[in-house]
C-alpha atoms as a PDB file:
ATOM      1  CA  UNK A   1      89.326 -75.567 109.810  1.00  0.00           C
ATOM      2  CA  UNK A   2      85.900 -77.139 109.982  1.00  0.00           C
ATOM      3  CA  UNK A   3      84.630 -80.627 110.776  1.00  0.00           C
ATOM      4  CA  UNK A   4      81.923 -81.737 109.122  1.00  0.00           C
ATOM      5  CA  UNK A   5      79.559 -84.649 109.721  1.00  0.00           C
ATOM      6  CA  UNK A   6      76.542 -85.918 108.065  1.00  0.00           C
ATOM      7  CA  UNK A   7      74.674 -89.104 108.336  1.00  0.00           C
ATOM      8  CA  UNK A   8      71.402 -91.161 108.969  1.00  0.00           C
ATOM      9  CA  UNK A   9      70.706 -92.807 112.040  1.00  0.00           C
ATOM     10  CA  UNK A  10      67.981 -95.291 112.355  1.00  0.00           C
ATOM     11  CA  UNK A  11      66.557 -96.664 115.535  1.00  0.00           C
ATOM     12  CA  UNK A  12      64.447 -96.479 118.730  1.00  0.00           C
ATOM     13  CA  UNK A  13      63.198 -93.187 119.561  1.00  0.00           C
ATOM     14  CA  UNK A  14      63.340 -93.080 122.733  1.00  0.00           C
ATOM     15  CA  UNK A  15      67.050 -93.849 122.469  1.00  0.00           C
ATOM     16  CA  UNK A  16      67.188 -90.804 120.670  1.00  0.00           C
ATOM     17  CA  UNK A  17      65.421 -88.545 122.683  1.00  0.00           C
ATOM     18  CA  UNK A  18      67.387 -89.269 125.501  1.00  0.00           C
ATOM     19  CA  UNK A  19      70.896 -88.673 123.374  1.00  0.00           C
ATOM     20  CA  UNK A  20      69.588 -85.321 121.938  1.00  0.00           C
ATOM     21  CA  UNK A  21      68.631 -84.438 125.845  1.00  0.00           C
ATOM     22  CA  UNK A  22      72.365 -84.685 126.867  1.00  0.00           C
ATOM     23  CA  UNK A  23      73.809 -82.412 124.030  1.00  0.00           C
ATOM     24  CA  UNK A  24      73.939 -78.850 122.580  1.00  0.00           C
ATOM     25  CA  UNK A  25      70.358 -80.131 120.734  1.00  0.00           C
ATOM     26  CA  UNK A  26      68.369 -79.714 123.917  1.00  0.00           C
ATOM     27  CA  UNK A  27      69.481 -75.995 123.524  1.00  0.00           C
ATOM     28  CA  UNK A  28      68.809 -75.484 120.368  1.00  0.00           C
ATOM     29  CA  UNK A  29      65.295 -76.819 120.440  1.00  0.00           C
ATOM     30  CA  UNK A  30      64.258 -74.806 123.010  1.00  0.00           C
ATOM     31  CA  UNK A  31      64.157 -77.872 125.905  1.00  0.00           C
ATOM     32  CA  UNK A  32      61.153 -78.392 123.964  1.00  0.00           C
ATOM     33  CA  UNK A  33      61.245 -82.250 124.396  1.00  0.00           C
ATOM     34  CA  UNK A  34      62.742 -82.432 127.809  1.00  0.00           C
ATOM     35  CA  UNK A  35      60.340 -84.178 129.585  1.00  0.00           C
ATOM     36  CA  UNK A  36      59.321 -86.433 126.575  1.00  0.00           C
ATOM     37  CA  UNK A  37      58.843 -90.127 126.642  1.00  0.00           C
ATOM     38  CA  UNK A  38      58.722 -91.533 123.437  1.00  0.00           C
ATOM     39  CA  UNK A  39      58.843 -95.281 121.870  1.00  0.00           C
ATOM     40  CA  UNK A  40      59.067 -96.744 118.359  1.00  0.00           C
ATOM     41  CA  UNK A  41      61.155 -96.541 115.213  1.00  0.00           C
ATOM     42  CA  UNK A  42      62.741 -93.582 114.321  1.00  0.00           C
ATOM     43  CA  UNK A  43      65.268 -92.317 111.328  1.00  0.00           C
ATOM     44  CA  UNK A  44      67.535 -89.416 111.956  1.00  0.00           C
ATOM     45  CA  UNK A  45      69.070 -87.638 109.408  1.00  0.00           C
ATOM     46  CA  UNK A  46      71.966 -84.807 110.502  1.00  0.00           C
ATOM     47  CA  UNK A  47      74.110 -82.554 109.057  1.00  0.00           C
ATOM     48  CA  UNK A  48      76.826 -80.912 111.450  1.00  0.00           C
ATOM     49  CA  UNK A  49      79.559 -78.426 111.128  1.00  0.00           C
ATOM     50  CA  UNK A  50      81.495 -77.259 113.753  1.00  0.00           C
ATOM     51  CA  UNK A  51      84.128 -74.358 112.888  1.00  0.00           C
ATOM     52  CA  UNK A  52      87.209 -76.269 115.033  1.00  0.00           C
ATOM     53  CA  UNK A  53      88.421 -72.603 116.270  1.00  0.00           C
ATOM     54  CA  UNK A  54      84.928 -71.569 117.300  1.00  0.00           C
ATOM     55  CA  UNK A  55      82.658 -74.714 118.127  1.00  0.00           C
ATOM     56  CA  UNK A  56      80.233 -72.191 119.637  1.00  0.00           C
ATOM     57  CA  UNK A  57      79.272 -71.151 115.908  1.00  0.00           C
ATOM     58  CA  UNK A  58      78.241 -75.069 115.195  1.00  0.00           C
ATOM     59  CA  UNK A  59      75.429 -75.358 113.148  1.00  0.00           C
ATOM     60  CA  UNK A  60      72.913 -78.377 112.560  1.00  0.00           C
ATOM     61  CA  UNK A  61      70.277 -79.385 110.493  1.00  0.00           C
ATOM     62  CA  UNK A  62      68.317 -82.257 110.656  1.00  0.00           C
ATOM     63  CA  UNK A  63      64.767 -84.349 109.732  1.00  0.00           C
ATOM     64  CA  UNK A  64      63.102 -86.637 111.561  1.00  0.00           C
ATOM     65  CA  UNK A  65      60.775 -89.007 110.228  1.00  0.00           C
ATOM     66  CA  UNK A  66      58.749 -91.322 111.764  1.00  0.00           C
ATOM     67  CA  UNK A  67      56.290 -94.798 111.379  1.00  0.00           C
ATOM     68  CA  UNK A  68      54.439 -96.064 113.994  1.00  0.00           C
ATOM     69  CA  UNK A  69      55.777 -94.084 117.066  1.00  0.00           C
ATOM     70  CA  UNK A  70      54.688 -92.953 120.011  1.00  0.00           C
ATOM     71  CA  UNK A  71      54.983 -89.470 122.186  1.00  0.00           C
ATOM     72  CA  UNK A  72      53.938 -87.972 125.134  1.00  0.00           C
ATOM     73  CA  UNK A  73      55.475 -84.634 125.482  1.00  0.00           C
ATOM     74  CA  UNK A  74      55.730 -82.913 129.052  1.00  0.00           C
ATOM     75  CA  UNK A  75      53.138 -81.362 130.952  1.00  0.00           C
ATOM     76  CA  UNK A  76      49.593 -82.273 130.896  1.00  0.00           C
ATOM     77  CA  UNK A  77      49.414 -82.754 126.988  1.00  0.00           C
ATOM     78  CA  UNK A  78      48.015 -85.908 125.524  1.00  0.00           C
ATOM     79  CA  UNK A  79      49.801 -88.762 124.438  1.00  0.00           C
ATOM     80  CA  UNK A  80      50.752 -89.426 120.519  1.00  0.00           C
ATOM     81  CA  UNK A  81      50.472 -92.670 119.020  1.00  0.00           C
ATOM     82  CA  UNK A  82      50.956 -94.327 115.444  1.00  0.00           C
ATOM     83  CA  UNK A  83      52.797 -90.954 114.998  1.00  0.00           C
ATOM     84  CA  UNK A  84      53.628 -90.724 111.309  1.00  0.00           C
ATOM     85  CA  UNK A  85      55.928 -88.039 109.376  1.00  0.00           C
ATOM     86  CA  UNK A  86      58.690 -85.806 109.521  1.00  0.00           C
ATOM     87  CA  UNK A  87      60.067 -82.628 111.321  1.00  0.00           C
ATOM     88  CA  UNK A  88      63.032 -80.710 110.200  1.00  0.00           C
ATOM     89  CA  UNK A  89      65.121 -78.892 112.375  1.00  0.00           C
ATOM     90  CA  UNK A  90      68.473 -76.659 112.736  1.00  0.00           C
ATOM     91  CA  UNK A  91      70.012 -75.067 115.367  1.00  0.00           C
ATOM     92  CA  UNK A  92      67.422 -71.974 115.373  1.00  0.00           C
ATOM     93  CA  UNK A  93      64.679 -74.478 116.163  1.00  0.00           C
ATOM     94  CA  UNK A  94      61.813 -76.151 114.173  1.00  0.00           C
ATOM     95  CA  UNK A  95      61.100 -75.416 110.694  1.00  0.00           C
ATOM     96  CA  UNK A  96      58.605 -77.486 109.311  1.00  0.00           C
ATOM     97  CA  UNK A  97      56.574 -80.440 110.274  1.00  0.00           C
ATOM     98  CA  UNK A  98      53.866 -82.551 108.495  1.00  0.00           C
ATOM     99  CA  UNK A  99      52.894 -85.425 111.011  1.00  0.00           C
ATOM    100  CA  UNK A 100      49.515 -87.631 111.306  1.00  0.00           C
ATOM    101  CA  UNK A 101      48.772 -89.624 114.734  1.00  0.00           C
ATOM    102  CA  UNK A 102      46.610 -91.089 117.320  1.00  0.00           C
ATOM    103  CA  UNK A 103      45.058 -89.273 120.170  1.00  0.00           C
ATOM    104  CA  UNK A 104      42.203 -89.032 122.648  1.00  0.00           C
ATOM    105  CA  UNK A 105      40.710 -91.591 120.088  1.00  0.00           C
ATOM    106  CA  UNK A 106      40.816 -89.374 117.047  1.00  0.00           C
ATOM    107  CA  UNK A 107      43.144 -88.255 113.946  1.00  0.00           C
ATOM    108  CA  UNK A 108      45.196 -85.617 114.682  1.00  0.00           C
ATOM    109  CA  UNK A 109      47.161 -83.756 111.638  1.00  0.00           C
ATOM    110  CA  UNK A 110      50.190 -81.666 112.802  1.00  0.00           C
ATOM    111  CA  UNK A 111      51.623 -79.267 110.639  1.00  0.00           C
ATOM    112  CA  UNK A 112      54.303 -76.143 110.803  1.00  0.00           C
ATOM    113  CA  UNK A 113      56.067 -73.974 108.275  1.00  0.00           C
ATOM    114  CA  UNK A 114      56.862 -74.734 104.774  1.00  0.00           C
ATOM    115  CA  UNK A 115      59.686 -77.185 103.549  1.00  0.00           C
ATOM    116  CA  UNK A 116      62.825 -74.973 103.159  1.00  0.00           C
ATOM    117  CA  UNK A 117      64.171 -73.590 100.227  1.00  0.00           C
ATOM    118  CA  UNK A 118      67.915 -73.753 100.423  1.00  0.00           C
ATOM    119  CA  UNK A 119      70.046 -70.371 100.837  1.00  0.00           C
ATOM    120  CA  UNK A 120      66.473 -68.741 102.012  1.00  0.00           C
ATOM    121  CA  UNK A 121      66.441 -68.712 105.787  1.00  0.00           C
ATOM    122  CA  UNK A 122      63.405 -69.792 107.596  1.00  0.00           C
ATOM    123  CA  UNK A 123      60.748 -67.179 109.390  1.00  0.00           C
ATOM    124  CA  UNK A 124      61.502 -66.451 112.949  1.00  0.00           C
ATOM    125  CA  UNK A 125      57.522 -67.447 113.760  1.00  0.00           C
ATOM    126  CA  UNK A 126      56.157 -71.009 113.034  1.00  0.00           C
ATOM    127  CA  UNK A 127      52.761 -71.297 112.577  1.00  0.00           C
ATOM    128  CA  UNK A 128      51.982 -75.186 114.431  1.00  0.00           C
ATOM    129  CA  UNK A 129      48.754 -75.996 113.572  1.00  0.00           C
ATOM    130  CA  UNK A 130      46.939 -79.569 114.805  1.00  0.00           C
ATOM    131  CA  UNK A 131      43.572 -80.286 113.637  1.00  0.00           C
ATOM    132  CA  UNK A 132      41.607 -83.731 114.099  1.00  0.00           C
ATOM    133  CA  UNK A 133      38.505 -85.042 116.216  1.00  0.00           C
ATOM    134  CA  UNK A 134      38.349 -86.750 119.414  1.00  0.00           C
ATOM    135  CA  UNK A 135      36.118 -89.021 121.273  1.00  0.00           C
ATOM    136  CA  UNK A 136      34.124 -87.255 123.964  1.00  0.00           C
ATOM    137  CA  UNK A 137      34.971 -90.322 126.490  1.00  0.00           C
ATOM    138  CA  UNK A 138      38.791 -90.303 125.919  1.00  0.00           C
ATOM    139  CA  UNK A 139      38.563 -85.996 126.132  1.00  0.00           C
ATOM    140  CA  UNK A 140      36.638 -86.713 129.551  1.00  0.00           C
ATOM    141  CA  UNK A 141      38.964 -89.014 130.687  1.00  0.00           C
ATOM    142  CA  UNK A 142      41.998 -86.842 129.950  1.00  0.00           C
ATOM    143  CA  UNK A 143      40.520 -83.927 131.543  1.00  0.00           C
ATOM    144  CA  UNK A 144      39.837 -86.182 134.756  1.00  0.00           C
ATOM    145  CA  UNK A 145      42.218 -88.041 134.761  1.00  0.00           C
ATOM    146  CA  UNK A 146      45.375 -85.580 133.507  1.00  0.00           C
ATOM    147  CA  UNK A 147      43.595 -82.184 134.573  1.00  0.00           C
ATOM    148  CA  UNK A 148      42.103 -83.370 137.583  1.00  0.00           C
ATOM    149  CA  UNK A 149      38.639 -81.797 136.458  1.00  0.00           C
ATOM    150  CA  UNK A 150      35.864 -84.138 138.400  1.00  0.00           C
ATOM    151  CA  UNK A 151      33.894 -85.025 135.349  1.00  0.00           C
ATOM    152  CA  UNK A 152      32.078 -88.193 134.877  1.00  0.00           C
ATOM    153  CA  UNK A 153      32.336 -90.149 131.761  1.00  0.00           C
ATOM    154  CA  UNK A 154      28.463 -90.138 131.694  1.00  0.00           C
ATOM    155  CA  UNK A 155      28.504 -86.684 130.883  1.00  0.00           C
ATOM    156  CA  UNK A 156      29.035 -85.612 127.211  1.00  0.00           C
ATOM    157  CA  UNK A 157      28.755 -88.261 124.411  1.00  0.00           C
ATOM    158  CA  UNK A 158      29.708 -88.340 121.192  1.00  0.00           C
ATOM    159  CA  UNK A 159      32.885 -86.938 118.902  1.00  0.00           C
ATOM    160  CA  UNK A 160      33.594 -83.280 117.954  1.00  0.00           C
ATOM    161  CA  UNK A 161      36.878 -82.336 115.812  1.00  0.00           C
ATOM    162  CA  UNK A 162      38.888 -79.348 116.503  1.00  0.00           C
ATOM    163  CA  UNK A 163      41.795 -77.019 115.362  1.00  0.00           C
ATOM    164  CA  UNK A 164      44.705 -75.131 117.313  1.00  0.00           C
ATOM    165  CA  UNK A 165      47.191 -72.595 116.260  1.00  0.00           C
ATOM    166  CA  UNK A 166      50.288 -71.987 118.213  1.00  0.00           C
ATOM    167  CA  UNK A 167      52.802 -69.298 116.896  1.00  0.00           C
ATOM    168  CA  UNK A 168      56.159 -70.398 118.036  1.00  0.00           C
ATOM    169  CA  UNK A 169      59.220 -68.116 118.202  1.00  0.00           C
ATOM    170  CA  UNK A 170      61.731 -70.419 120.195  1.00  0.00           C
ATOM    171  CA  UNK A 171      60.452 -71.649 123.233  1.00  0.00           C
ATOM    172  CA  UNK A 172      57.639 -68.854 123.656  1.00  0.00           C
ATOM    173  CA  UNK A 173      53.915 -69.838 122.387  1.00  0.00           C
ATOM    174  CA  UNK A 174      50.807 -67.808 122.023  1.00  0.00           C
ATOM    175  CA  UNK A 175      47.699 -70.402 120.824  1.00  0.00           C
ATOM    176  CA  UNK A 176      44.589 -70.018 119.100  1.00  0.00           C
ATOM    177  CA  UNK A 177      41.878 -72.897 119.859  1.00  0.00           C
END
């Protein structure tokens, strides 16, 4: 026997963050968004089946989308805002993502894998790859302020843009900046 669930949630993000901490999810993702504090609208769409003699083998897939939220992921990474787009997502982890937000006073564009093709199963290394500009005052403030480097905002002027590339295989990262 198997139960099967789909459906579309819509609400606050933050709410569900904080649901997808206390279940098999925060497993399945890696922890990747333990720490997270996030805000704003959010849709959820899922798709779960769970074989009812073996709810180990349960299986998920899912997209996020998102208008106008905001994110600040653990750790000493920058805060997210006006976050725009959509991730989808499974039990093996992320599979693609194609978001646009707010940080360090700049654009940044994140994007990861392609969209998948159904009955063709996804790589086993994403390719997360953020590219924008940033403000020199915000970056120096950050640094400061975040990294505890003693720099003075007096010190660089200006914008710059940049790209990084992460190769993700679960919860283990090797960047490029």
């Amino acid at each position: 026997p198997l139960l099967t669930m789909t459906g579309d949630i819509a609400g606050d993000l933050a709410g569900m963050v904080q649901t997808a901490n206390q279940s098999p999810v925060r497993r399945w993702l890696g922890q990747a968004h333990d720490d997270a504090q996030a805000s704003g609208p959010a849709r959820l769409a899922l798709d779960l089946r769970v074989p009812l003699n073996r709810a180990s083998d349960t299986t998920v897939n899912g997209e996020l989308a998102l208008k106008g939220s905001g994110l600040k992921l653990g750790g000493s990474l920058p805060p997210l805002s006006q976050l725009e787009g959509r991730l989808l997502f499974s039990d093996q982890g992320f599979h693609f993502m194609a978001m646009q937000a707010r940080s360090l006073g700049g654009v940044t564009r994140l994007s990861m894998g392609e969209e998948p093709t159904p009955g063709i199963q996804s790589p086993a290394v994403s390719r997360l790859v953020a590219q924008g500009n940033f403000q020199s005052v915000e970056l120096v403030g950050w640094l400061r302020d975040v990294i505890g480097l003693p720099l003075s905002k007096a010190v660089v002027s200006g914008a710059t843009s940049y790209q990084l590339e992460a190769d993700i295989k679960r919860s283990q990262i090797q960047m490029q900046i």
